[in-house]
Protein backbone atom coordinates (compact mmCIF):
# COMPACT_ATOMS: atom_id res chain seq x y z
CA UNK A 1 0.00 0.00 0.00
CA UNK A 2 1.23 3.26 -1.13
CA UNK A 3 1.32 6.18 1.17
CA UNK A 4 -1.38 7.99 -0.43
CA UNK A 5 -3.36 5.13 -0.04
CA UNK A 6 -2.77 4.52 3.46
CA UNK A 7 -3.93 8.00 4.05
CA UNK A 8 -6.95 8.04 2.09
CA UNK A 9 -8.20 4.84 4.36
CA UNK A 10 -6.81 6.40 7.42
CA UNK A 11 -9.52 9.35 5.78
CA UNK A 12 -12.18 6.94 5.46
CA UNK A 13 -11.83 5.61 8.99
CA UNK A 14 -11.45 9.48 10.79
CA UNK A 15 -14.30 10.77 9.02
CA UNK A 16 -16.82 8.71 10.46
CA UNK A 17 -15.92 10.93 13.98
CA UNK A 18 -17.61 13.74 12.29
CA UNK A 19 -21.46 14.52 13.05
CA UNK A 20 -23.25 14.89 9.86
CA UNK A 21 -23.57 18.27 9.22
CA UNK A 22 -19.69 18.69 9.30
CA UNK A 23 -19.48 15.39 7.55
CA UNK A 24 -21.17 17.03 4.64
CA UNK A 25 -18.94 20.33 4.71
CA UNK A 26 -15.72 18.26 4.79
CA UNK A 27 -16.78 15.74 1.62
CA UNK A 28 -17.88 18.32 -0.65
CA UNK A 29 -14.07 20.00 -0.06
CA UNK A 30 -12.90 16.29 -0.46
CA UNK A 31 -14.57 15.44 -3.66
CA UNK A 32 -13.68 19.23 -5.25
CA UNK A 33 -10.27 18.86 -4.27
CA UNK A 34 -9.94 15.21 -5.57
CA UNK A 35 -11.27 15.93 -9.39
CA UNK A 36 -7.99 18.38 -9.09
CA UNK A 37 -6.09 19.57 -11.97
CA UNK A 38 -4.30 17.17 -13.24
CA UNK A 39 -0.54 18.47 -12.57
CA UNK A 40 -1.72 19.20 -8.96
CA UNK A 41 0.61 16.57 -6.56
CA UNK A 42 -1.75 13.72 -5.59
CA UNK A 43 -0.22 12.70 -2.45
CA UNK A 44 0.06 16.31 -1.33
CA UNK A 45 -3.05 17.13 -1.62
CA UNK A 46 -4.53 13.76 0.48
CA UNK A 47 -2.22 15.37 3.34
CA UNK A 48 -4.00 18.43 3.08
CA UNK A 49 -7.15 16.65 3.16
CA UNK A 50 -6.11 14.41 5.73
CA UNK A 51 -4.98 17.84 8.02
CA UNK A 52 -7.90 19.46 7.49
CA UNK A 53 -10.14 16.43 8.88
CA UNK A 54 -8.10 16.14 11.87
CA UNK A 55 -8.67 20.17 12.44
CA UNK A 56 -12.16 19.67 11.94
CA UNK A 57 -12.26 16.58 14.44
CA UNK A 58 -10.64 18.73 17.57
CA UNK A 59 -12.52 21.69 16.30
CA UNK A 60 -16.34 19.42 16.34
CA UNK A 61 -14.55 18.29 20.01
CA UNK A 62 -14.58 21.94 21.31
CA UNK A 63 -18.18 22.40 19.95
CA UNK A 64 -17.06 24.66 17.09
CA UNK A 65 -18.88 23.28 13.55
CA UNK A 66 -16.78 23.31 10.32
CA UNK A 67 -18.62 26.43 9.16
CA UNK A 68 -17.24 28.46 12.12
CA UNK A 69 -13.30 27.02 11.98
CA UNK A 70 -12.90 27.05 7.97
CA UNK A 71 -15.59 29.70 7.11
CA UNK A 72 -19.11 29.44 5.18
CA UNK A 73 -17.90 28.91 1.72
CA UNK A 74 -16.01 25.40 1.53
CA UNK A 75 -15.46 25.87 -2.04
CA UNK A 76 -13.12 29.33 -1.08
CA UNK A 77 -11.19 26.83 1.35
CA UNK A 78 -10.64 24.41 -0.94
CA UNK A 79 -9.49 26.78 -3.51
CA UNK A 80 -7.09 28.33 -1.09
CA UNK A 81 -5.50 25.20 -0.20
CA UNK A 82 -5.04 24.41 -3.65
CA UNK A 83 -3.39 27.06 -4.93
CA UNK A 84 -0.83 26.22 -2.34
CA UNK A 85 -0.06 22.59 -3.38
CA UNK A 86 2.61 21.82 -5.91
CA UNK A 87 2.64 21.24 -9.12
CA UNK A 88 3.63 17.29 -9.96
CA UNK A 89 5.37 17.04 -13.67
CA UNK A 90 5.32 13.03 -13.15
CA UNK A 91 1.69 12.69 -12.59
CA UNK A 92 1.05 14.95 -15.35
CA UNK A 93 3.21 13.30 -17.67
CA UNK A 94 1.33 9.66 -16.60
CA UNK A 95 -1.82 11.04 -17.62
CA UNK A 96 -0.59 11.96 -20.58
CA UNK A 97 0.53 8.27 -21.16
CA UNK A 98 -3.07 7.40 -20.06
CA UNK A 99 -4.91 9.58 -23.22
CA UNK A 100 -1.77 8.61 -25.42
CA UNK A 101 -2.09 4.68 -24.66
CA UNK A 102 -6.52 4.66 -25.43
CA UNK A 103 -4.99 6.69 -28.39
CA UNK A 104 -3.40 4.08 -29.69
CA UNK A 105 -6.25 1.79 -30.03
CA UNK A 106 -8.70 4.40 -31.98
CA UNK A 107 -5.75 4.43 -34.08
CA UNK A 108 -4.35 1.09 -35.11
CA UNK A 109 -7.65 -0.60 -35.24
CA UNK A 110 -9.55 2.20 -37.44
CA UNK A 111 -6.76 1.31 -40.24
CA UNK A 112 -7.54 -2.59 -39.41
CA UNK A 113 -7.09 -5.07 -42.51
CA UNK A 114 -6.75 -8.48 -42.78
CA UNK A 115 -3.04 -8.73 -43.05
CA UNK A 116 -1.48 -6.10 -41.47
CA UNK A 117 -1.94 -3.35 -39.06
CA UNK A 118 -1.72 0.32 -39.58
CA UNK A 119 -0.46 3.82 -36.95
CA UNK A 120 -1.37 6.43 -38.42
CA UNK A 121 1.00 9.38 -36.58
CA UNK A 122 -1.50 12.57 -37.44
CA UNK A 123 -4.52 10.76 -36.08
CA UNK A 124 -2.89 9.51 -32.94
CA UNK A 125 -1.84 13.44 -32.05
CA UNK A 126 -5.61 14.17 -32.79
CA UNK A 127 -7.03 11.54 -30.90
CA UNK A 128 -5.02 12.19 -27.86
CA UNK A 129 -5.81 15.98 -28.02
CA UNK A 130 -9.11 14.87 -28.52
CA UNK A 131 -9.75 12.45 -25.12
CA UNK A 132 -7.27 14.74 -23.14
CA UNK A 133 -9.84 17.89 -23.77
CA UNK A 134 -12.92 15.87 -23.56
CA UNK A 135 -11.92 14.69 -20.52
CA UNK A 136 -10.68 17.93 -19.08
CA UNK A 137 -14.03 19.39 -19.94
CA UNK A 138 -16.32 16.75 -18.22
CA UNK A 139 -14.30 16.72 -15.03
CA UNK A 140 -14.67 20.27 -15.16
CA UNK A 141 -18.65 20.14 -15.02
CA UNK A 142 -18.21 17.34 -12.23
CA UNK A 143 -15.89 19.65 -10.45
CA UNK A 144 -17.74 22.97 -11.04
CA UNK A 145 -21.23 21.36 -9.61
CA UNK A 146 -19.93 20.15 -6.10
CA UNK A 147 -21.38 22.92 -3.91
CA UNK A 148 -24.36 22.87 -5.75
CA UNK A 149 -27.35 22.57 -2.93
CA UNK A 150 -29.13 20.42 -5.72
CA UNK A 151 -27.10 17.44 -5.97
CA UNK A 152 -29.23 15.86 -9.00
CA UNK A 153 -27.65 15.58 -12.23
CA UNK A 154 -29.25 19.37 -13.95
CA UNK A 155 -30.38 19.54 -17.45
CA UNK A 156 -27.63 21.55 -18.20
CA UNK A 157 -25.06 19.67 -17.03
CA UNK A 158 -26.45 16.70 -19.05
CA UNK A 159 -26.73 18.74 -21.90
CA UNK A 160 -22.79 19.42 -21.76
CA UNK A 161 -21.87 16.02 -20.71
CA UNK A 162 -23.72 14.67 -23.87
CA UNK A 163 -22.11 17.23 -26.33
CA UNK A 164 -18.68 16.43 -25.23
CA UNK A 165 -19.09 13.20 -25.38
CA UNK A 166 -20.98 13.02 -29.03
CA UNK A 167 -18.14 15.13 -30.15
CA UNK A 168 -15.29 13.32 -28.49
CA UNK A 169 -17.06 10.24 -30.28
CA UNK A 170 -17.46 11.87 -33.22
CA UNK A 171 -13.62 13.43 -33.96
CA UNK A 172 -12.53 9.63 -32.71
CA UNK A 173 -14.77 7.85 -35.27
CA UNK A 174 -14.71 9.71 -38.09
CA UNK A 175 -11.09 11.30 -38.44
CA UNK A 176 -9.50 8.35 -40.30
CA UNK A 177 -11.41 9.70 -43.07
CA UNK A 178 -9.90 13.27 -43.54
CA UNK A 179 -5.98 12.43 -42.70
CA UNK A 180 -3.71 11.76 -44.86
CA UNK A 181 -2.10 8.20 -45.25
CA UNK A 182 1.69 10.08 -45.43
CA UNK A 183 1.25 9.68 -41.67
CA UNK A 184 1.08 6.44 -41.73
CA UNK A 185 3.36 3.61 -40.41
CA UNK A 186 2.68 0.05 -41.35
CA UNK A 187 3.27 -2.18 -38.35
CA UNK A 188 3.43 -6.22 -38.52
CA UNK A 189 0.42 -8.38 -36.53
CA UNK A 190 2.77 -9.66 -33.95
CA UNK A 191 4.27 -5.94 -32.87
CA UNK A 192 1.28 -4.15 -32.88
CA UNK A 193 -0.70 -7.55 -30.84
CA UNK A 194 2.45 -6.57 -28.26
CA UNK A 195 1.81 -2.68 -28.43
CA UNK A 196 -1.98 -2.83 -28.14
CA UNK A 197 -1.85 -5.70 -25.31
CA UNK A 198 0.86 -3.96 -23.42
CA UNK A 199 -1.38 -0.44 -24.10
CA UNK A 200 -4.16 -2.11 -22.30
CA UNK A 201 -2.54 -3.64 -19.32
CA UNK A 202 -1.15 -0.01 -18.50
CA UNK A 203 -4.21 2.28 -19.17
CA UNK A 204 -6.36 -0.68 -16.92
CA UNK A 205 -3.57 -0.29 -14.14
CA UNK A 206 -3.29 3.34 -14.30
CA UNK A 207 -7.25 4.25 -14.41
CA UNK A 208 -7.50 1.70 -11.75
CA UNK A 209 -4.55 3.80 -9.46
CA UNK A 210 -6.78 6.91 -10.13
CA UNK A 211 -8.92 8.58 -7.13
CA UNK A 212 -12.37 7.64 -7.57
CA UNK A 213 -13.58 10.54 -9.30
CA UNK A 214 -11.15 10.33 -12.04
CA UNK A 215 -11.03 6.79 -11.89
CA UNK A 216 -15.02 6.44 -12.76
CA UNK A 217 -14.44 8.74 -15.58
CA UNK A 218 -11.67 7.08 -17.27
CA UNK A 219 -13.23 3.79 -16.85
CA UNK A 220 -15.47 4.55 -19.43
CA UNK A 221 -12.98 3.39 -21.78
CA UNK A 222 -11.67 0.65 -20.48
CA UNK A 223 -14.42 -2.35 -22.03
CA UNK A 224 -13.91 -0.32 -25.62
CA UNK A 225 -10.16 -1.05 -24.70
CA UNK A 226 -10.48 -4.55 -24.30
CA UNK A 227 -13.04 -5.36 -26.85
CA UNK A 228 -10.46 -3.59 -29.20
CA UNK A 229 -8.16 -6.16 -27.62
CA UNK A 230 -10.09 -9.34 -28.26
CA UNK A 231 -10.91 -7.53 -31.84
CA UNK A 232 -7.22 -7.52 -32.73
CA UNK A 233 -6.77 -10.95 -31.50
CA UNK A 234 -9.82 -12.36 -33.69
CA UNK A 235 -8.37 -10.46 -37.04
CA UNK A 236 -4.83 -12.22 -35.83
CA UNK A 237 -6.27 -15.90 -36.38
CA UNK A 238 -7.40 -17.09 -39.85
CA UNK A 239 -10.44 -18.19 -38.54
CA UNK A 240 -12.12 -15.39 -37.36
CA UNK A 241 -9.98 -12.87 -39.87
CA UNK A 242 -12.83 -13.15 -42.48
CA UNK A 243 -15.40 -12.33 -39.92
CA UNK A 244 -14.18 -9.99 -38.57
CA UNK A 245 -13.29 -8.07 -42.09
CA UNK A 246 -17.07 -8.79 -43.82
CA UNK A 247 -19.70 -6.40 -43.59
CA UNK A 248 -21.76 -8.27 -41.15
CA UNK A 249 -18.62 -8.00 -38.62
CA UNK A 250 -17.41 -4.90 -39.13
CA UNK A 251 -21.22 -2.78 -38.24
CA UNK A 252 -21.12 -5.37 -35.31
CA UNK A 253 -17.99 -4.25 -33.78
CA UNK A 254 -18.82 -0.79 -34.91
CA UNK A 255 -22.33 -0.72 -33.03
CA UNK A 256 -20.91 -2.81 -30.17
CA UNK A 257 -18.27 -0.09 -29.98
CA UNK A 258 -20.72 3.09 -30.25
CA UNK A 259 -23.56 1.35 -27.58
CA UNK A 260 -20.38 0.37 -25.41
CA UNK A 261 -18.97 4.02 -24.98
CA UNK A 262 -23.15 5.55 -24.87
CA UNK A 263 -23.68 2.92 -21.98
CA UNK A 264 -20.51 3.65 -20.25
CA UNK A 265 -20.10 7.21 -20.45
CA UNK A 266 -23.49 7.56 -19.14
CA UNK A 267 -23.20 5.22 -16.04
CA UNK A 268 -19.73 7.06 -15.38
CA UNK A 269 -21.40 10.06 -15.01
CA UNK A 270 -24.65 9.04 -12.98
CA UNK A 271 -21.76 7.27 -10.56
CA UNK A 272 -19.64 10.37 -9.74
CA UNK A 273 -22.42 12.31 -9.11
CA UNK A 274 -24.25 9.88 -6.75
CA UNK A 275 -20.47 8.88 -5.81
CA UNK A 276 -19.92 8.27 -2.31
CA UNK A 277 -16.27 9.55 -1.23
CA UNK A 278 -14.23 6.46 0.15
């Protein structure tokens, strides 16, 4: 167990000291401050998290609420502490890794044939740009609705969540179409079998090393990642190669893929709103 994992449960266990009405105050700062920005030092900011819980525990001992010791607005003192934790480069550049490794599956498998597989360099850029933003955005609208006295999911916020994700869809699915095949780099089946199974194992282990807000989010990709897997590995074998390059297979895996990310984006975002905060 990690350090930042031993404090998070050392969180979890603490927090149950606190009456309910500074139990509420407390996880709304937790929750903000977790969907962080991204370059914002993870294991700092459970240490701030972890401070302010055990100032809030002495504080709820000498009958002072949370409201009183931190002030009315806990969005203001979560901003505040913020601003004072460090920027981490290494997180930032692993979450980069993370967008650039569910890159690489949009683009080997759009340029999928029967005998060899194709990276096209352009489209990779694009598609990384494109999940890094889309992300970034819908965190944002998790992240921005926190102190919202109306915790229900509001039309508006729906709205958004929808767009970015029909676009992020849409710029994923249809770019192969409009870049130019200078970009491209012709791979053998056995390397890119190794890239894309290696590419899975490390975007599963890194979503699944995520806090829970983030974590949710990003998991949204992770059964299109492996049914791109088992995809690759069906085209591999003789067998199943013909299926899987007909007609009939191809608008299977392509409405498999499009219901997959509908069905998953949508339960990612129903869970880190209802999320609890362990």
């Amino acid at each position: 167990m990690t350090k930042t994992q031993e404090m998070i449960q050392q969180n979890n266990e603490l927090r149950e000291q606190l009456n309910t009405e500074n139990k509420t105050y407390y996880e709304e700062i937790l929750i903000y401050m977790r969907l962080r920005d991204w370059l914002k030092d993870e294991e700092d900011i459970e240490s701030k998290l972890l401070e302010i819980l055990q100032d809030m525990i002495s504080a709820q001992k000498d009958g002072i609420s949370a409201k009183e010791y931190f002030g009315q607005e806990p969005k203001a003192t979560a901003d505040e502490i913020l601003s004072n934790v460090p920027i981490n480069w290494l997180d930032g550049l692993k979450i980069l890794g993370l967008v650039f490794g569910i890159s690489i599956f949009f683009s080997i498998l759009s340029n999928l044939s029967a005998d060899q597989y194709k990276v096209n360099i352009l489209q990779l850029i694009i598609n990384s740009l494109t999940i890094g933003l889309g992300v970034i955005v819908c965190l944002s609208i998790l992240k921005n609705s926190t102190f919202k006295k109306e915790k229900s999911i509001s039309t508006l916020e729906g709205l958004l969540f929808g767009a970015t994700f029909v676009v992020v869809l849409t710029i994923l699915t249809t770019s192969p179409y409009f870049i130019s095949e200078a970009w491209t780099i012709v791979l053998p089946k056995e390397a890119a079998l190794g890239m894309i199974t290696l590419a899975s194992v490390g975007v599963t282990w890194k979503v699944y090393s995520l806090p829970k807000g983030e974590r949710l989010l990003w998991s949204g990709f992770l059964p299109i990642i492996w049914l791109f897997v088992l995809l690759a590995f069906l085209n591999y074998f003789p067998a199943s190669s013909d299926w899987v390059q007909s007609s009939n297979g191809k608008v299977t895996v392509v409405a498999g893929l499009i219901l997959g990310l509908m069905i998953n984006y949508l339960i990612s975002f129903y869970a880190i709103k209802k999320m609890d905060v362990d």
